[in-house]
Protein backbone atom coordinates (compact mmCIF):
# COMPACT_ATOMS: atom_id res chain seq x y z
CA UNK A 1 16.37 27.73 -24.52
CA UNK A 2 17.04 23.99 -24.00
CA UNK A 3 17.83 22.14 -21.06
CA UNK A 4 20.83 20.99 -20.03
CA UNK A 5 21.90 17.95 -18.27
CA UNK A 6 21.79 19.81 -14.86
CA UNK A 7 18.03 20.91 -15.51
CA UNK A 8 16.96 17.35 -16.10
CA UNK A 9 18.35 16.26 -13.05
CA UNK A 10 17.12 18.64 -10.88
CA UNK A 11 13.84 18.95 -12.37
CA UNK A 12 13.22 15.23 -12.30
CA UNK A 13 15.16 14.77 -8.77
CA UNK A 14 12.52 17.53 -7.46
CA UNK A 15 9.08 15.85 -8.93
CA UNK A 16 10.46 12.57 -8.15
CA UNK A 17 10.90 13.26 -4.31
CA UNK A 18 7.57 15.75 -4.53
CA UNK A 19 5.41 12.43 -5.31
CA UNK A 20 6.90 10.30 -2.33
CA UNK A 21 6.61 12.68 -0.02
CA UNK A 22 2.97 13.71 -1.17
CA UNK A 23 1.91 9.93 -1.22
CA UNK A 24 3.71 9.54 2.16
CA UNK A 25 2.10 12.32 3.34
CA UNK A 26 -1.84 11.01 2.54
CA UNK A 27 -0.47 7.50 3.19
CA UNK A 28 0.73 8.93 7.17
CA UNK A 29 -2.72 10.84 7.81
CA UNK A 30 -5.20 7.66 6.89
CA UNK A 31 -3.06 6.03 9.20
CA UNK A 32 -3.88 8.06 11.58
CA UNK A 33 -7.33 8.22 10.84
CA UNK A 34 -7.14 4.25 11.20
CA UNK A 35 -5.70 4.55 14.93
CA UNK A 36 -8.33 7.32 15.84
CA UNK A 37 -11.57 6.15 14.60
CA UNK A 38 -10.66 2.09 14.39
CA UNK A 39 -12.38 -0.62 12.42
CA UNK A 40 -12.52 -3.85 14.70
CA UNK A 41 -13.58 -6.09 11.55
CA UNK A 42 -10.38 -4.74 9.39
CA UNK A 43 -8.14 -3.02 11.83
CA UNK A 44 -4.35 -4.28 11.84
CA UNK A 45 -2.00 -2.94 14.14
CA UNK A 46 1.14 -3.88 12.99
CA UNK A 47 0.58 -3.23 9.76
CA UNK A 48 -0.54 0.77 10.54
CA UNK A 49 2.63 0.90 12.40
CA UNK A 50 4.70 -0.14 9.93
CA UNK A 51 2.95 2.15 7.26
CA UNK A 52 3.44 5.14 9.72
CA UNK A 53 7.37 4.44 10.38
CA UNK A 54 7.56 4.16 6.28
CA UNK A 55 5.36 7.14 5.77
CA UNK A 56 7.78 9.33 8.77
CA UNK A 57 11.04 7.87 7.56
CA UNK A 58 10.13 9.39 3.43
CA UNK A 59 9.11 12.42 4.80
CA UNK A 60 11.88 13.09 6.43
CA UNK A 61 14.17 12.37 3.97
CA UNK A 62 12.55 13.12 0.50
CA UNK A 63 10.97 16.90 1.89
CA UNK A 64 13.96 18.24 2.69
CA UNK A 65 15.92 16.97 -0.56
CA UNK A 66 12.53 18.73 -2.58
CA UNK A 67 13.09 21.95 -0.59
CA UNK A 68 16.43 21.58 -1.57
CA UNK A 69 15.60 20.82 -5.18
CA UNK A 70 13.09 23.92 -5.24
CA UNK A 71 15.87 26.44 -3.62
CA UNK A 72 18.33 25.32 -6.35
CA UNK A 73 15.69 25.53 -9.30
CA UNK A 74 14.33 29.03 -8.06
CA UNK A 75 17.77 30.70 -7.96
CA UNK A 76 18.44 29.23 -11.15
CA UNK A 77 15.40 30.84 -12.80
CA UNK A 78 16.25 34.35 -11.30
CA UNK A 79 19.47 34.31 -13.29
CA UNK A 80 17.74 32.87 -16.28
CA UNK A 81 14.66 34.02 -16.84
CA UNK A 82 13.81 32.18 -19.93
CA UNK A 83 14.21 28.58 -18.16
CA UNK A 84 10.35 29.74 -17.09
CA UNK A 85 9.61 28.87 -20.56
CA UNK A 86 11.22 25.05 -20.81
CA UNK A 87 9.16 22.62 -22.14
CA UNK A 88 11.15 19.95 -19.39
CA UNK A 89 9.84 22.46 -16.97
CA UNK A 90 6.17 23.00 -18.41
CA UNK A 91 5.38 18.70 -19.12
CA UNK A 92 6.32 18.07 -15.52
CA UNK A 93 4.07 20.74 -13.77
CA UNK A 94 1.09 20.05 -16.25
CA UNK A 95 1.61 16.13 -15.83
CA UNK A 96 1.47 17.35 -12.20
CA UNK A 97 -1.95 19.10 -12.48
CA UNK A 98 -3.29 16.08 -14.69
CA UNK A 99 -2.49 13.93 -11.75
CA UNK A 100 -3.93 16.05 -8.71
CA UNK A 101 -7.26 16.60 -11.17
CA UNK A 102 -7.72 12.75 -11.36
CA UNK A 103 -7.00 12.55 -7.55
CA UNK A 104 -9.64 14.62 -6.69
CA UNK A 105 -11.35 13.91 -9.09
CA UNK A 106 -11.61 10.04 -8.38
CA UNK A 107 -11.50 11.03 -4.60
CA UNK A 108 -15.54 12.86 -5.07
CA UNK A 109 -16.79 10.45 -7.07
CA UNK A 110 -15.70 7.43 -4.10
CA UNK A 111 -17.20 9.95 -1.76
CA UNK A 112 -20.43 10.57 -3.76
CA UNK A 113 -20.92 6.96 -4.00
CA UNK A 114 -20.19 5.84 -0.67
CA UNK A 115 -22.71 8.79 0.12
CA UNK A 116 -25.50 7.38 -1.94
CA UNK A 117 -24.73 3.50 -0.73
CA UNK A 118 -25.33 5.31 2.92
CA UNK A 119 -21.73 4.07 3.91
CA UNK A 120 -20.51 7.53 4.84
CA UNK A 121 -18.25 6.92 7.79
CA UNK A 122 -16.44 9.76 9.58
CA UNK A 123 -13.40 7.09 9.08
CA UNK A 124 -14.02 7.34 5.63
CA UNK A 125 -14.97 11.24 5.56
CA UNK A 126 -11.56 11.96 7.19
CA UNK A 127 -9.72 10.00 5.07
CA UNK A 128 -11.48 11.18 1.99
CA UNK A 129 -10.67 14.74 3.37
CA UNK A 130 -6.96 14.28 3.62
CA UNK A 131 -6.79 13.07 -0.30
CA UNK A 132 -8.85 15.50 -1.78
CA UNK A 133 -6.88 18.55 0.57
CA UNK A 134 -3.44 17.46 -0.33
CA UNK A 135 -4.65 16.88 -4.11
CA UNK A 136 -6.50 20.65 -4.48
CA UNK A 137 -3.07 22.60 -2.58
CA UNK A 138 -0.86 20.80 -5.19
CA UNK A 139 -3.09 21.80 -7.83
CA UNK A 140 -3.62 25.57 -6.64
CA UNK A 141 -0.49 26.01 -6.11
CA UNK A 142 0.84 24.80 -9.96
CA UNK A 143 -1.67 26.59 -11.37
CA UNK A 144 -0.30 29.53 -9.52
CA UNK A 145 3.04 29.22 -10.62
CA UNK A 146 2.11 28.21 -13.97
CA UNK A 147 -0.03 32.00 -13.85
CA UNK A 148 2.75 34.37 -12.48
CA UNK A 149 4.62 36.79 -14.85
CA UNK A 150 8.58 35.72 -15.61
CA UNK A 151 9.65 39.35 -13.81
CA UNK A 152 7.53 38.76 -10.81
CA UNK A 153 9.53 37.85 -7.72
CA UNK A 154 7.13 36.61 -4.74
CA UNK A 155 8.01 35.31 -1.14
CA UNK A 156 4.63 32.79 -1.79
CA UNK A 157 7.53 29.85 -2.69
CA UNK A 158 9.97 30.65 -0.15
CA UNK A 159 6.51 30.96 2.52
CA UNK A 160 5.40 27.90 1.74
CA UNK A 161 8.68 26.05 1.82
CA UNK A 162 8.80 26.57 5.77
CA UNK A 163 4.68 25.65 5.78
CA UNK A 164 5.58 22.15 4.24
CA UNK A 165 8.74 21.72 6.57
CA UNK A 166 6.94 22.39 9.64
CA UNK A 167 3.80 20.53 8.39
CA UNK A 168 5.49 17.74 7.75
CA UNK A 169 7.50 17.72 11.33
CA UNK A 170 4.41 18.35 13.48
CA UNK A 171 2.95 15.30 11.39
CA UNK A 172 5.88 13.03 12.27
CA UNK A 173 5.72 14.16 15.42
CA UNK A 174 1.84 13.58 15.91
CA UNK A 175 2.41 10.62 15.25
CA UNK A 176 4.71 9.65 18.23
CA UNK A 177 1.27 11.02 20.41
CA UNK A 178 -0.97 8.34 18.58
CA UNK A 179 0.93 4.97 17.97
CA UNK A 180 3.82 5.93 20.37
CA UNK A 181 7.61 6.72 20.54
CA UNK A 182 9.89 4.22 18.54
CA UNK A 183 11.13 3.26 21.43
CA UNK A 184 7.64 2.36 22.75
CA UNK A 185 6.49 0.46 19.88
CA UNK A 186 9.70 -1.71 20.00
CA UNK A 187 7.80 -2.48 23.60
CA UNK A 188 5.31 -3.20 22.23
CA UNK A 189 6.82 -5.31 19.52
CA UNK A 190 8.70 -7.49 22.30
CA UNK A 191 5.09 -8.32 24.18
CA UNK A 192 3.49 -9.19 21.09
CA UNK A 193 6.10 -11.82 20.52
CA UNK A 194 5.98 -12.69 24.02
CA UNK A 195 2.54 -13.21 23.90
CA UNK A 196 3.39 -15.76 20.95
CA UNK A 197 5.58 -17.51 22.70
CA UNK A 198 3.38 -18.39 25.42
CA UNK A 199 0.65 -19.38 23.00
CA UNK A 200 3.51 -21.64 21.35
CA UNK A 201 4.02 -23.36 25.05
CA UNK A 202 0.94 -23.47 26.34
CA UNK A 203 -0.18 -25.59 23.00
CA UNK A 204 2.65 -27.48 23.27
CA UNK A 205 1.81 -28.00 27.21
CA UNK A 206 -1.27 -29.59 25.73
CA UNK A 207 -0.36 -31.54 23.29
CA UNK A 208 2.10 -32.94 25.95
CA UNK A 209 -0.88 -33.95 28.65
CA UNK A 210 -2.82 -35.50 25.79
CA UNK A 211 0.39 -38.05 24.57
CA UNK A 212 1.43 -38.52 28.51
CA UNK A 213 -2.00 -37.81 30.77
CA UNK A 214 0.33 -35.38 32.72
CA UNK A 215 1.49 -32.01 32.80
CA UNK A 216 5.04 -31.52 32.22
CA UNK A 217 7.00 -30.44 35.63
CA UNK A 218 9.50 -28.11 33.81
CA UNK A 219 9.20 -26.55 30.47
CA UNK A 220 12.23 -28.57 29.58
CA UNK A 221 10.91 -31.52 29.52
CA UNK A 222 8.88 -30.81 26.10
CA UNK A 223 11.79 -30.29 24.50
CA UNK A 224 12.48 -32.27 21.39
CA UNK A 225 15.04 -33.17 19.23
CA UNK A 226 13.44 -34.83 16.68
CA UNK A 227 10.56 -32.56 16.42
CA UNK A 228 12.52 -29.77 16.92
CA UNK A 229 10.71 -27.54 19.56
CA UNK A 230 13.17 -25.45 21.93
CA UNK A 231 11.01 -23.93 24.78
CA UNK A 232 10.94 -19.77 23.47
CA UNK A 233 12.58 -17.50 25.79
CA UNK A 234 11.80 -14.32 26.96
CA UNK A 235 12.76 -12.35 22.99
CA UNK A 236 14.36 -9.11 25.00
CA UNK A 237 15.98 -10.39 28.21
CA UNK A 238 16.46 -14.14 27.45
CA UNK A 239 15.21 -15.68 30.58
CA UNK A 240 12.76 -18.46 30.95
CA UNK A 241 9.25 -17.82 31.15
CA UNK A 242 7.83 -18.94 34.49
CA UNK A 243 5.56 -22.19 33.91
CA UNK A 244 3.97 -23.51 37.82
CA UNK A 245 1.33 -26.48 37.85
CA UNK A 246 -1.59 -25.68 39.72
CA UNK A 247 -3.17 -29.14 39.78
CA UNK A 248 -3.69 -32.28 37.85
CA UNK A 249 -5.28 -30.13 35.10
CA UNK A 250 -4.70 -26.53 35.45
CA UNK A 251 -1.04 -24.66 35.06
CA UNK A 252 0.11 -20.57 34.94
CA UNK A 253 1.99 -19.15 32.24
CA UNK A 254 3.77 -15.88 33.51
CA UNK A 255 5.93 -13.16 31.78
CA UNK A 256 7.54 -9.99 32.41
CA UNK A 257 5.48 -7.16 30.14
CA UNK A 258 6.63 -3.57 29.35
CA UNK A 259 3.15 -2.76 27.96
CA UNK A 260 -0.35 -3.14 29.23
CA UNK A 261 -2.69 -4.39 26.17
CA UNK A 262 -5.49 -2.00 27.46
CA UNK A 263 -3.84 1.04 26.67
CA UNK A 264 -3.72 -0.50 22.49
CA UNK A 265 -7.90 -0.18 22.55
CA UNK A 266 -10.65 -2.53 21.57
CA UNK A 267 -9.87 -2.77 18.26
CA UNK A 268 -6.18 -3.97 18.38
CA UNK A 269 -7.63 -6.81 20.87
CA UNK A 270 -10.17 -7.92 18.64
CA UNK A 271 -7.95 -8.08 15.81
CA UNK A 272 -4.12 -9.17 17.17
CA UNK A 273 -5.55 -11.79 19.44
CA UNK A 274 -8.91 -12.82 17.54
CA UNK A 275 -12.86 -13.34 18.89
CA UNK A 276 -11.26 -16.79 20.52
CA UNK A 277 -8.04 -15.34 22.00
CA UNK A 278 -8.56 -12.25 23.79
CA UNK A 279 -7.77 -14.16 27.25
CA UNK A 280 -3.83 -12.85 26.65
CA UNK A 281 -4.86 -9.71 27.86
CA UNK A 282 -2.27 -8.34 30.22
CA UNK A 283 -1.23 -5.44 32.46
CA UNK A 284 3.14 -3.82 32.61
CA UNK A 285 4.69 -6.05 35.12
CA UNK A 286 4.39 -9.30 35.49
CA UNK A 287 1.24 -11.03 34.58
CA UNK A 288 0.03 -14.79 34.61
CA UNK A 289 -2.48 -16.55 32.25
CA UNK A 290 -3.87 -19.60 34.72
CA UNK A 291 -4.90 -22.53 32.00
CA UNK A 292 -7.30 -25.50 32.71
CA UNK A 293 -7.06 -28.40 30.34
CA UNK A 294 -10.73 -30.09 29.93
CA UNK A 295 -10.21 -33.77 29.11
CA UNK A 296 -13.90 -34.53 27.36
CA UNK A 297 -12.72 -31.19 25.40
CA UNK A 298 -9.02 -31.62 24.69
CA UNK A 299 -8.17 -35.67 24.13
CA UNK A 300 -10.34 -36.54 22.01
CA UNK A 301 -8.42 -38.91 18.70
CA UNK A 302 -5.32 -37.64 20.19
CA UNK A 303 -6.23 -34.44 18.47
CA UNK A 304 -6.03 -30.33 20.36
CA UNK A 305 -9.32 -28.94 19.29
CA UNK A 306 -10.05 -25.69 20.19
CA UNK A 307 -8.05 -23.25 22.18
CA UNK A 308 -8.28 -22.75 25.94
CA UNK A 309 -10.91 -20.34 27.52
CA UNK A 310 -9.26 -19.32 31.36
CA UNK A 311 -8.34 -16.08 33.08
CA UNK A 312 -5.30 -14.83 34.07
């Protein structure tokens, strides 16, 4: 029997949304495993965000178009039989088995060596774990169909077409425990750029006592047309950012947060803000960052040379 045009597109419009949703799938849980057991030398929170929205948003659309791919191909092979038997059919599911056999098969051999360098973290355990699971159910379960008789009619497919839907919605939805709601990461997204901006004013603060020997007494007054700079505004409610002078040398920053950086952990700190810049620390609510400008340490050649170390 040979395939016709409808086979081919539903056999490669199946394996095609089976890989991105298995690769989504891995990609989602070693996110996760980056959140929950954090690196503070390579840990970047953005970018695990991003991967995890990425990872949800493929899931969620490529699973249910493979379910829907599978449904349509298993009906079609109870009225014909013989389509078992097409070589379309057979290349896919054995290119399929080559692949999850080099998976796991690359997958022990990283693990093996990382065992033997004594680098065996449980970050990298885990995430080894989550490859070499996914890789050995795709796998078994090929093999398994490859293995059943043409006459045998089994409830394993239909079974494990509501495992993977349900899998893959508690996983989406595990991950709105660990990095947040959408809604909450756009929070968080607005106080990291807040946090920006105030980093952008306070050096331009700075730079401003070191041309004039005074602090500015309104934000506006650093404005400048020729440079450029416009004083950043508050990125979600467009008000100013309150600036007060404390003395000849010291000023307050202040903004309006909907997040507190503690509840992110160590390891976002250390890596969104740097060894040098964790003093942007902040609480929800309104917070202020007091600054104190050293002359012997800030005017020297006209040049800023190293940021400021205050409290807030």
């Amino acid at each position: 029997m040979r395939s016709t045009p409808r086979d081919i597109f539903l056999h490669f419009l199946n394996i095609f949304t089976f890989y991105i949703s298995v690769i989504s799938f891995i990609t989602l849980f070693i996110q996760y495993v980056n959140v929950l057991f954090p690196d503070t030398l390579n840990f970047y929170y953005t970018g695990i965000t991003d991967a995890i929205r990425l990872s949800s948003s493929v899931l969620l659309v490529a699973v249910p178009v493979y379910l829907l791919t599978c449904w349509l191909l298993g009906r079609d092979l109870k009225k014909n039989i013989g389509k078992r038997g097409l070589r379309l059919r057979k290349s896919l599911i054995y290119f399929t088995l080559f692949l999850a056999a080099v998976a796991m098969i690359i997958d022990l051999i990283t693990l093996v060596n990382n065992f033997l360098s004594g680098e065996l973290t449980s970050r990298f355990f885990l995430k080894t774990l989550v490859v070499l699971a996914v890789a050995a159910a795709v796998f078994g379960y090929y093999v398994w169909d490859l293995k059943r008789k043409d006459q045998e009619s089994s409830k394993v497919p239909k079974t494990l077409g509501w495992v993977v839907a349900l899998t893959v919605l508690a996983s989406v939805f595990g991950g709105f425990l660990i990095v947040g709601t959408p809604a909450a990461q756009r929070e968080r997204r607005f106080d990291e750029q807040r946090i920006a901006n105030l980093q952008t004013i306070q050096n331009e603060i700075i730079n401003y006592w070191i041309q004039k020997e005074t602090l500015p007494a309104k934000l506006g007054e650093m404005e400048n047309s020729i440079s450029g700079f416009a004083v950043p505004q508050d990125p979600q409610s467009e008000d100013p950012y309150e600036y007060n002078i404390l003395s000849d040398f010291s000023f307050e920053l202040c903004a309006e947060f909907k997040t507190s950086s503690k509840d992110f952990g160590d390891a976002y700190q250390a890596s969104k803000y740097g060894l040098f810049q964790q003093n942007w620390q902040h609480e929800t609510g309104r917070t202020c960052f007091e600054r104190t400008i050293d002359p012997e340490l800030y005017k020297e050649n006209g040049q800023l040379k190293s940021p400021i170390l205050e409290r807030y």
